[in-house]
PDB file of N, CA and C in Angstrom:
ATOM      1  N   UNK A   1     -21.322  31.247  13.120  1.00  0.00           N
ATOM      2  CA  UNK A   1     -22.038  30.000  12.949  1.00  0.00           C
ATOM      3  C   UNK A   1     -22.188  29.693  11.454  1.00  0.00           C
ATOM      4  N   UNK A   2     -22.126  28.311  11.611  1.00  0.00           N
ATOM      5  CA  UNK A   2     -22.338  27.990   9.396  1.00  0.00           C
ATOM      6  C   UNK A   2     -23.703  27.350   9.507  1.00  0.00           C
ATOM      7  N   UNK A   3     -24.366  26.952   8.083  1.00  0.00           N
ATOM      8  CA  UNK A   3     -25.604  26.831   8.004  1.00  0.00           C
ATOM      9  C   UNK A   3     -26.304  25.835   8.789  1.00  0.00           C
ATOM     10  N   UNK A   4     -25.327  25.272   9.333  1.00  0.00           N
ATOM     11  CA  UNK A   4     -26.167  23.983  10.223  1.00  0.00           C
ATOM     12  C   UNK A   4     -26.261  24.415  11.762  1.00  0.00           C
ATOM     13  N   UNK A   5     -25.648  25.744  12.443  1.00  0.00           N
ATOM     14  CA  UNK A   5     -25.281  26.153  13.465  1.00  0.00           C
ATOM     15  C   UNK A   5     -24.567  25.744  14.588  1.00  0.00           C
ATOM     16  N   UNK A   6     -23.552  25.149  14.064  1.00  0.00           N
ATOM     17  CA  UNK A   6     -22.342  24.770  14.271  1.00  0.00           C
ATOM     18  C   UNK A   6     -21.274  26.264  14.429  1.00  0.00           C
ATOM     19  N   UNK A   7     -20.838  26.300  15.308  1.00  0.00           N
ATOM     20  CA  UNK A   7     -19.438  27.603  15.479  1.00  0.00           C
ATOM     21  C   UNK A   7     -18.580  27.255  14.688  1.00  0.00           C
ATOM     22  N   UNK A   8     -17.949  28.244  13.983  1.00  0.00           N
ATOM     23  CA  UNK A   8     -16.577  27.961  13.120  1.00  0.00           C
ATOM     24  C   UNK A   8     -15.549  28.007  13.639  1.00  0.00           C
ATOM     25  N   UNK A   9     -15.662  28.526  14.198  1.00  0.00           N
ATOM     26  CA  UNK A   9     -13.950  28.850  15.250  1.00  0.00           C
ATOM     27  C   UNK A   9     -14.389  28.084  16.883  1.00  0.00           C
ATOM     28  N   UNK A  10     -13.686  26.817  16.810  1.00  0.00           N
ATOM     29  CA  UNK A  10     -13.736  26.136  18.764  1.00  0.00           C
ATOM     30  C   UNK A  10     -14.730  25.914  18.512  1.00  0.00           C
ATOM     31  N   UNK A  11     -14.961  24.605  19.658  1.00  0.00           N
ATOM     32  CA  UNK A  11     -16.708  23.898  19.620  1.00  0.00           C
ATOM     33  C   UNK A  11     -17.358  24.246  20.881  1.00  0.00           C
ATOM     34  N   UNK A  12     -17.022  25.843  21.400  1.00  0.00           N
ATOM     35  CA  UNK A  12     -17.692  26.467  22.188  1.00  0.00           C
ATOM     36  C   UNK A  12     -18.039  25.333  23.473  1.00  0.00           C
ATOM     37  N   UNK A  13     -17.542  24.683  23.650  1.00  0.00           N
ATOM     38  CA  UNK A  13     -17.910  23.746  24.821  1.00  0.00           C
ATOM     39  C   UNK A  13     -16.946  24.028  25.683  1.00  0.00           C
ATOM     40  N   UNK A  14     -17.327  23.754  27.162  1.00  0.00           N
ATOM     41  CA  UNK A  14     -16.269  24.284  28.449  1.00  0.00           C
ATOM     42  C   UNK A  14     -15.204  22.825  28.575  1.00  0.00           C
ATOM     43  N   UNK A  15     -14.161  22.509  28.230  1.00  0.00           N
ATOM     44  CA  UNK A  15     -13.866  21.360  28.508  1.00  0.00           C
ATOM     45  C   UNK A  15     -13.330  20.943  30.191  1.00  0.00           C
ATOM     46  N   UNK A  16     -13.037  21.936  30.985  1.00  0.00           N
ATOM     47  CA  UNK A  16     -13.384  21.330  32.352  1.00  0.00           C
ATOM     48  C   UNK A  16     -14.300  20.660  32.377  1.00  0.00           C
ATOM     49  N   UNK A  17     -15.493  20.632  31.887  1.00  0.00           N
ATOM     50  CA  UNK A  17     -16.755  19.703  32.124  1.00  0.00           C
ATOM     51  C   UNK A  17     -17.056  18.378  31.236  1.00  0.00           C
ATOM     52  N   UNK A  18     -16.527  18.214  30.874  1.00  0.00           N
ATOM     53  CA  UNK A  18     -16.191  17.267  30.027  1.00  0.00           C
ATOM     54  C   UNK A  18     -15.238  16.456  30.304  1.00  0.00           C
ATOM     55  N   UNK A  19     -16.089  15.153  30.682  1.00  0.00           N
ATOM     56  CA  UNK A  19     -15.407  13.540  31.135  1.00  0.00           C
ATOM     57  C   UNK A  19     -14.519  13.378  30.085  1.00  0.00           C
ATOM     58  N   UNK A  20     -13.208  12.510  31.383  1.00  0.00           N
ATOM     59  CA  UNK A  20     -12.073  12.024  30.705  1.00  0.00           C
ATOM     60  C   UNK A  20     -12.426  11.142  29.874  1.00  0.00           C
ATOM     61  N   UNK A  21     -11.341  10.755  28.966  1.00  0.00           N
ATOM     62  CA  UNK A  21     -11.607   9.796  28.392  1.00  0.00           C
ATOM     63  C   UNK A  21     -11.324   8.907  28.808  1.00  0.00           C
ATOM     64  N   UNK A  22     -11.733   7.276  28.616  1.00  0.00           N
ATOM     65  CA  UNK A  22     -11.103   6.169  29.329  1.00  0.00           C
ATOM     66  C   UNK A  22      -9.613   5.638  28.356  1.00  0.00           C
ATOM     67  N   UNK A  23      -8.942   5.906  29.684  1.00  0.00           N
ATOM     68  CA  UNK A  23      -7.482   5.390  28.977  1.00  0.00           C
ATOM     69  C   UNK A  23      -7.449   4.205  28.589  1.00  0.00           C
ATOM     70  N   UNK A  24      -7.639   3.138  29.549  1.00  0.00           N
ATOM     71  CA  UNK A  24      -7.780   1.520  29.406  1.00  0.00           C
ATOM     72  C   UNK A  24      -8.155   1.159  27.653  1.00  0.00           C
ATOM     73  N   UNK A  25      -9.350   2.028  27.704  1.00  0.00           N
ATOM     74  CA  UNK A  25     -10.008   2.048  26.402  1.00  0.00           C
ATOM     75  C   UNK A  25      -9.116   2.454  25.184  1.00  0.00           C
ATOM     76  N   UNK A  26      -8.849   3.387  25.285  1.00  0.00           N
ATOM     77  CA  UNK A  26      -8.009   4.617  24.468  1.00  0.00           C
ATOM     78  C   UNK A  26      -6.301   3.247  24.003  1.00  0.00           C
ATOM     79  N   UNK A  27      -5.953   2.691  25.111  1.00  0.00           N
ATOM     80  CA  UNK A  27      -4.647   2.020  24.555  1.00  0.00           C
ATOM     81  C   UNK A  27      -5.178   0.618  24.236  1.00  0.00           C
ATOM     82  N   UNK A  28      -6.178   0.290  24.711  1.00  0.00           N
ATOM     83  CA  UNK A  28      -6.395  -1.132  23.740  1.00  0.00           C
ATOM     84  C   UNK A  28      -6.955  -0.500  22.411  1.00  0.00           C
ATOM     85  N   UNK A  29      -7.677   0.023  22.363  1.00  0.00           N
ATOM     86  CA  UNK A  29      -7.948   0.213  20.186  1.00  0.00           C
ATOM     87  C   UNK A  29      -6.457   0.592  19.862  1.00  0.00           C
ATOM     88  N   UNK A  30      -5.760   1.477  20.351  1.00  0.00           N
ATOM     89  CA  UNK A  30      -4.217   1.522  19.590  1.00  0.00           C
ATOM     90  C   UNK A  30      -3.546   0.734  19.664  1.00  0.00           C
ATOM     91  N   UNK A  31      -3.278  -0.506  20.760  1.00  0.00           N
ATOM     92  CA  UNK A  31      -2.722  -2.203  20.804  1.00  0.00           C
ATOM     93  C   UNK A  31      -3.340  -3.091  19.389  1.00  0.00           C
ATOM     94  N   UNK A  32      -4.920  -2.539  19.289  1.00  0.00           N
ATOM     95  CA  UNK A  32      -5.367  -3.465  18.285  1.00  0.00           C
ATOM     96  C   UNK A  32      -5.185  -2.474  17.222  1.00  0.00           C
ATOM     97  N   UNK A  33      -4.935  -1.432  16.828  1.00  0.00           N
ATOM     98  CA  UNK A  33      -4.884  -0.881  15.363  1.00  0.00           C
ATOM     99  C   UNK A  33      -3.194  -1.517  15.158  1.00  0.00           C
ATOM    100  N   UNK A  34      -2.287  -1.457  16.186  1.00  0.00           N
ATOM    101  CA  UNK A  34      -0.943  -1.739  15.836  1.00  0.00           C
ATOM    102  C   UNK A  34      -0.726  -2.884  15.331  1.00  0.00           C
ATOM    103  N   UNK A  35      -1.293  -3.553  16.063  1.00  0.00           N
ATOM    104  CA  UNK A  35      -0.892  -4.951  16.196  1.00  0.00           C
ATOM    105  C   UNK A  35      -1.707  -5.538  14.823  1.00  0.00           C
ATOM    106  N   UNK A  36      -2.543  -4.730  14.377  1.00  0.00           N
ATOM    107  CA  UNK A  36      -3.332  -5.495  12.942  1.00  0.00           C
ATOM    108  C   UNK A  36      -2.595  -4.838  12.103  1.00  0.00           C
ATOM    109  N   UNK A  37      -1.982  -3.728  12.505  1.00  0.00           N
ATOM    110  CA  UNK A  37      -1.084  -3.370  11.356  1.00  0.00           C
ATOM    111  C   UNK A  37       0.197  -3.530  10.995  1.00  0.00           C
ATOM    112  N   UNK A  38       1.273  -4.434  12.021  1.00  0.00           N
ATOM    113  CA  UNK A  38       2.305  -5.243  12.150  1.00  0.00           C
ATOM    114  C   UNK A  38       1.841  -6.278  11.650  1.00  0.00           C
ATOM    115  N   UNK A  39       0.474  -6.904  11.781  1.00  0.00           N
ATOM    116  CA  UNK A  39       0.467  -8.312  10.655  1.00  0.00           C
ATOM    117  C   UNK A  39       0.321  -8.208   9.357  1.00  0.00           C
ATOM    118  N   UNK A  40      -0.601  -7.136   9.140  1.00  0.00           N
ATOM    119  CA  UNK A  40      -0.764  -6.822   7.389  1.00  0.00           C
ATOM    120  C   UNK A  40       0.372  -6.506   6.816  1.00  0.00           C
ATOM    121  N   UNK A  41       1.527  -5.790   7.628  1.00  0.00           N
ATOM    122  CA  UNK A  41       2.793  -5.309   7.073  1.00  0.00           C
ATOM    123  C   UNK A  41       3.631  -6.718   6.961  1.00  0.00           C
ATOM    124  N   UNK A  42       3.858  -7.435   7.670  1.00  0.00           N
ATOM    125  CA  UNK A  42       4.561  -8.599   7.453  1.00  0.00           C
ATOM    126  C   UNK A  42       3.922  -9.732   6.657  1.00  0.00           C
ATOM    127  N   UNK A  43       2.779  -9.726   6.565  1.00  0.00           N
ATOM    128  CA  UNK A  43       1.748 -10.551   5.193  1.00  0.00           C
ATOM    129  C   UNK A  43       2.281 -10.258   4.413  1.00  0.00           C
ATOM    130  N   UNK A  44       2.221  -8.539   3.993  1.00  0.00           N
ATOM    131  CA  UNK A  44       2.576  -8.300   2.703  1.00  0.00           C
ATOM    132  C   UNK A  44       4.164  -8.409   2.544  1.00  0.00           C
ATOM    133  N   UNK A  45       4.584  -8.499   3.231  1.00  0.00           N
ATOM    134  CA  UNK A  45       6.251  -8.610   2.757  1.00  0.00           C
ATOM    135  C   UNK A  45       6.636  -9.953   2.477  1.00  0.00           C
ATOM    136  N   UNK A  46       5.961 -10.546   3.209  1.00  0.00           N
ATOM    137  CA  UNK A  46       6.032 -12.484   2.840  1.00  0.00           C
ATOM    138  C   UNK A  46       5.716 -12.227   1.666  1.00  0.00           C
ATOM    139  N   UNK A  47       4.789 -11.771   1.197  1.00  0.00           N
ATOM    140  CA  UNK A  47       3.985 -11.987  -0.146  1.00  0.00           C
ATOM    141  C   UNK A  47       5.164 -11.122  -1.689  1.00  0.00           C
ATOM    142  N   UNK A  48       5.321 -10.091  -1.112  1.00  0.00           N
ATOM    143  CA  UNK A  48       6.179  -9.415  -1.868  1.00  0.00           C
ATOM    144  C   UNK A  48       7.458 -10.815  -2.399  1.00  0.00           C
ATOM    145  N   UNK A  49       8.500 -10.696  -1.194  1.00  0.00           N
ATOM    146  CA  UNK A  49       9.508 -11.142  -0.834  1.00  0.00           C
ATOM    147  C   UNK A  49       8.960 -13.062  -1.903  1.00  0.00           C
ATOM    148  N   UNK A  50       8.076 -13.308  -1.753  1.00  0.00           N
ATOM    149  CA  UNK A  50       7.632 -14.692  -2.763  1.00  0.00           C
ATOM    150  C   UNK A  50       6.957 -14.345  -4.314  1.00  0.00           C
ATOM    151  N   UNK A  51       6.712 -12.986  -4.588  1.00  0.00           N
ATOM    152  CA  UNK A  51       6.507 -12.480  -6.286  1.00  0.00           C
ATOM    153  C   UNK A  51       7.551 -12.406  -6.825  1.00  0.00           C
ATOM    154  N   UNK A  52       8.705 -11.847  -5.925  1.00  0.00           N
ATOM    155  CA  UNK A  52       9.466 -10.983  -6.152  1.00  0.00           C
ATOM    156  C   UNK A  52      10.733 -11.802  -7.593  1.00  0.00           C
ATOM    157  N   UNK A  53      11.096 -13.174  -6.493  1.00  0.00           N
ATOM    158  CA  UNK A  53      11.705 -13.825  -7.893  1.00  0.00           C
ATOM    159  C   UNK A  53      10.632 -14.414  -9.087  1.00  0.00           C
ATOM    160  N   UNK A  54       9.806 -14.569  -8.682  1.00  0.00           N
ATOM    161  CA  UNK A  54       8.974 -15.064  -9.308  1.00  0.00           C
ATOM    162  C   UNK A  54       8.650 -13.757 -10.749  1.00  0.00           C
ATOM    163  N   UNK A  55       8.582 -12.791 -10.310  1.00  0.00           N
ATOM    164  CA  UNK A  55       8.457 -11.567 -11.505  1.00  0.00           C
ATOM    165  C   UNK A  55       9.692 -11.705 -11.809  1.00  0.00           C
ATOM    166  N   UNK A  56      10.955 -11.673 -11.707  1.00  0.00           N
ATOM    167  CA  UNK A  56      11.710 -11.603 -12.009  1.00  0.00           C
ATOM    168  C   UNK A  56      12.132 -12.630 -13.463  1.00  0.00           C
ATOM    169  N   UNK A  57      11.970 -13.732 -12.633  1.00  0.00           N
ATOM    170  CA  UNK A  57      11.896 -14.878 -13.419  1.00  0.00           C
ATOM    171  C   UNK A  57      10.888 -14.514 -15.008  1.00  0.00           C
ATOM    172  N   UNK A  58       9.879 -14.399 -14.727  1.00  0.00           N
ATOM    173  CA  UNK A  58       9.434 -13.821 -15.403  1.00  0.00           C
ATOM    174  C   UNK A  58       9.412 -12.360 -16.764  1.00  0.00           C
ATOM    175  N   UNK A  59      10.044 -11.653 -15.931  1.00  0.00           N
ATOM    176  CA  UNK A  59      10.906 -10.686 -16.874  1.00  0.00           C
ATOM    177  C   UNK A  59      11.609 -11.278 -17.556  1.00  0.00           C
ATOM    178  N   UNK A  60      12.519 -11.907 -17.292  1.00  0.00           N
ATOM    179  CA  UNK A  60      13.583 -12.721 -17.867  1.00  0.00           C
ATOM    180  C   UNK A  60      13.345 -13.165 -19.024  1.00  0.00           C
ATOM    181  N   UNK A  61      12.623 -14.059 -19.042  1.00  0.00           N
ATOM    182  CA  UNK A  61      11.541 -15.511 -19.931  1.00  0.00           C
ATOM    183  C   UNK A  61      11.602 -14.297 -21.040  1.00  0.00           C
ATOM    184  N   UNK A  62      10.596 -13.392 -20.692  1.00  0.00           N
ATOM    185  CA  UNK A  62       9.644 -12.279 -21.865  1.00  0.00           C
ATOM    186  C   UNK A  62      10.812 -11.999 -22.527  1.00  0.00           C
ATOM    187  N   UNK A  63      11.990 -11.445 -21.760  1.00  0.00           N
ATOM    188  CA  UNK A  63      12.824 -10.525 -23.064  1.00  0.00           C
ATOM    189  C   UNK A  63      13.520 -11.535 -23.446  1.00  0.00           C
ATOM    190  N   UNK A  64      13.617 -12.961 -22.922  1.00  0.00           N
ATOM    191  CA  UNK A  64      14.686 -14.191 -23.958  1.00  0.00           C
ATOM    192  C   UNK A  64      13.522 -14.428 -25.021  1.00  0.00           C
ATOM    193  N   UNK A  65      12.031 -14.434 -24.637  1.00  0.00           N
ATOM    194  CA  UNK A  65      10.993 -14.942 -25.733  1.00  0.00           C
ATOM    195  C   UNK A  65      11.250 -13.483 -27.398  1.00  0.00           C
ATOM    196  N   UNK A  66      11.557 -12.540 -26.015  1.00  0.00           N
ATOM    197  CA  UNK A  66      11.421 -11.431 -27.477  1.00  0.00           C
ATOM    198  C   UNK A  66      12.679 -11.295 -28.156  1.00  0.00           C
ATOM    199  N   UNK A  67      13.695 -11.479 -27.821  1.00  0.00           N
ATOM    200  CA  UNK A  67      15.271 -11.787 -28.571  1.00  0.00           C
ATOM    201  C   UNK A  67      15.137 -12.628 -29.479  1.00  0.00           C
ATOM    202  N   UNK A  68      14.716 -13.656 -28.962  1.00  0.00           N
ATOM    203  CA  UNK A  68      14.636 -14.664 -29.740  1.00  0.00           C
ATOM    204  C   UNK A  68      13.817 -14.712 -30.979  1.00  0.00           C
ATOM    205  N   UNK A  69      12.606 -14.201 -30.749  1.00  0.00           N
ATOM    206  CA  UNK A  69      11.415 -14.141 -31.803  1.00  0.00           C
ATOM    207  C   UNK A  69      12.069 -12.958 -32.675  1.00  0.00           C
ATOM    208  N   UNK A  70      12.395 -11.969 -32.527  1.00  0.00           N
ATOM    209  CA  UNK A  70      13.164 -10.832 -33.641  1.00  0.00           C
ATOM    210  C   UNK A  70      14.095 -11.878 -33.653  1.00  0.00           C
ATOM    211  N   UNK A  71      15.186 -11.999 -33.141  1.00  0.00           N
ATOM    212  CA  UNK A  71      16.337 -12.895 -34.285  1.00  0.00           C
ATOM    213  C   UNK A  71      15.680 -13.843 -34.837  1.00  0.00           C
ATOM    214  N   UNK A  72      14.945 -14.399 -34.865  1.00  0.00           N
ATOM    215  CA  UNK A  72      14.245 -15.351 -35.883  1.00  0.00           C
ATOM    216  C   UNK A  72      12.937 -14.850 -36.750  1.00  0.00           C
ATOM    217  N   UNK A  73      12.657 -14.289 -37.095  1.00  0.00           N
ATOM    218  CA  UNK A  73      11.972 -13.338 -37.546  1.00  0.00           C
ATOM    219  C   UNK A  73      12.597 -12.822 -39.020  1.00  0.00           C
ATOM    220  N   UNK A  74      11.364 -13.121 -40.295  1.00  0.00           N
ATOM    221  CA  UNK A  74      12.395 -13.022 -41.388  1.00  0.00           C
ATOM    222  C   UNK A  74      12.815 -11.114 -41.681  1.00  0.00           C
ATOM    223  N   UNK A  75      12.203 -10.653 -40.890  1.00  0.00           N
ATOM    224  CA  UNK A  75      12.478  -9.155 -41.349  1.00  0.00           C
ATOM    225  C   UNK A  75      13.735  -8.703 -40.394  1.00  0.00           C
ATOM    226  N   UNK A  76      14.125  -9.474 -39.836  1.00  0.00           N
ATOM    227  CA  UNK A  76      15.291  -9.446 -38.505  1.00  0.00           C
ATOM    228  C   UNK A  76      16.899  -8.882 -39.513  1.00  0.00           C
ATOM    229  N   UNK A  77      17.320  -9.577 -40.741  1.00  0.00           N
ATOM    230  CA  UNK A  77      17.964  -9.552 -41.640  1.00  0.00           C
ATOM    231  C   UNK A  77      18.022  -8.487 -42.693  1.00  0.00           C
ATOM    232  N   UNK A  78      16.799  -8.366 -42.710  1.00  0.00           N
ATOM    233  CA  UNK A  78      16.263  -7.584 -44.239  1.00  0.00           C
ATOM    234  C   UNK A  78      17.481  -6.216 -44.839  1.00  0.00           C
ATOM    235  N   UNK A  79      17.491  -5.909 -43.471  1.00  0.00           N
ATOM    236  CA  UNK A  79      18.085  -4.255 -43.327  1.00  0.00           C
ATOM    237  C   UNK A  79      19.574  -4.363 -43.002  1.00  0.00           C
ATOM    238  N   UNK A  80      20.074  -5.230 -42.784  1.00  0.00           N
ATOM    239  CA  UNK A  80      21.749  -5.755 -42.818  1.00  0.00           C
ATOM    240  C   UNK A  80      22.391  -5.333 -44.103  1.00  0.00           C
ATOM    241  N   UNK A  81      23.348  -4.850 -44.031  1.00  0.00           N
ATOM    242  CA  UNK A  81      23.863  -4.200 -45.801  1.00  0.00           C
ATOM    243  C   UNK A  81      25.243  -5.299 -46.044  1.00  0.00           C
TER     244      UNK A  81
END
């Protein structure tokens, strides 16, 4: 037993005596955990799948903004021999 007197090993209970569980019950919460979790998964992929060029696009922009700003940039030259 641990300090709360609880058994450590098995919960000492006879489980012949111990009511089934209700199935009915048991497959609707797993219908509704699935099924909320087939929509959050396809939310987020809409959502992905619409950043996705959008970051891209974005990447893009930054490294033409930063090419550009060093080649124009008077220290861009300096070190050319």
């Amino acid at each position: 037993m641990d300090e709360d007197g609880l058994p450590l090993m098995g919960s000492g209970i006879d489980l012949t005596k111990v009511p089934a569980i209700q199935q009915k019950r048991t497959v609707a919460f797993l219908n509704q955990f699935v099924v909320h979790t087939v929509q959050f998964l396809n939310r987020f992929s809409t959502v992905c799948e619409e950043v996705g060029p959008v970051q891209m696009t974005k990447t893009r922009f930054t490294v033409c903004v930063f090419i550009y700003r060093d080649l124009f940039s008077p220290n861009y030259y300096v070190n050319i021999p």
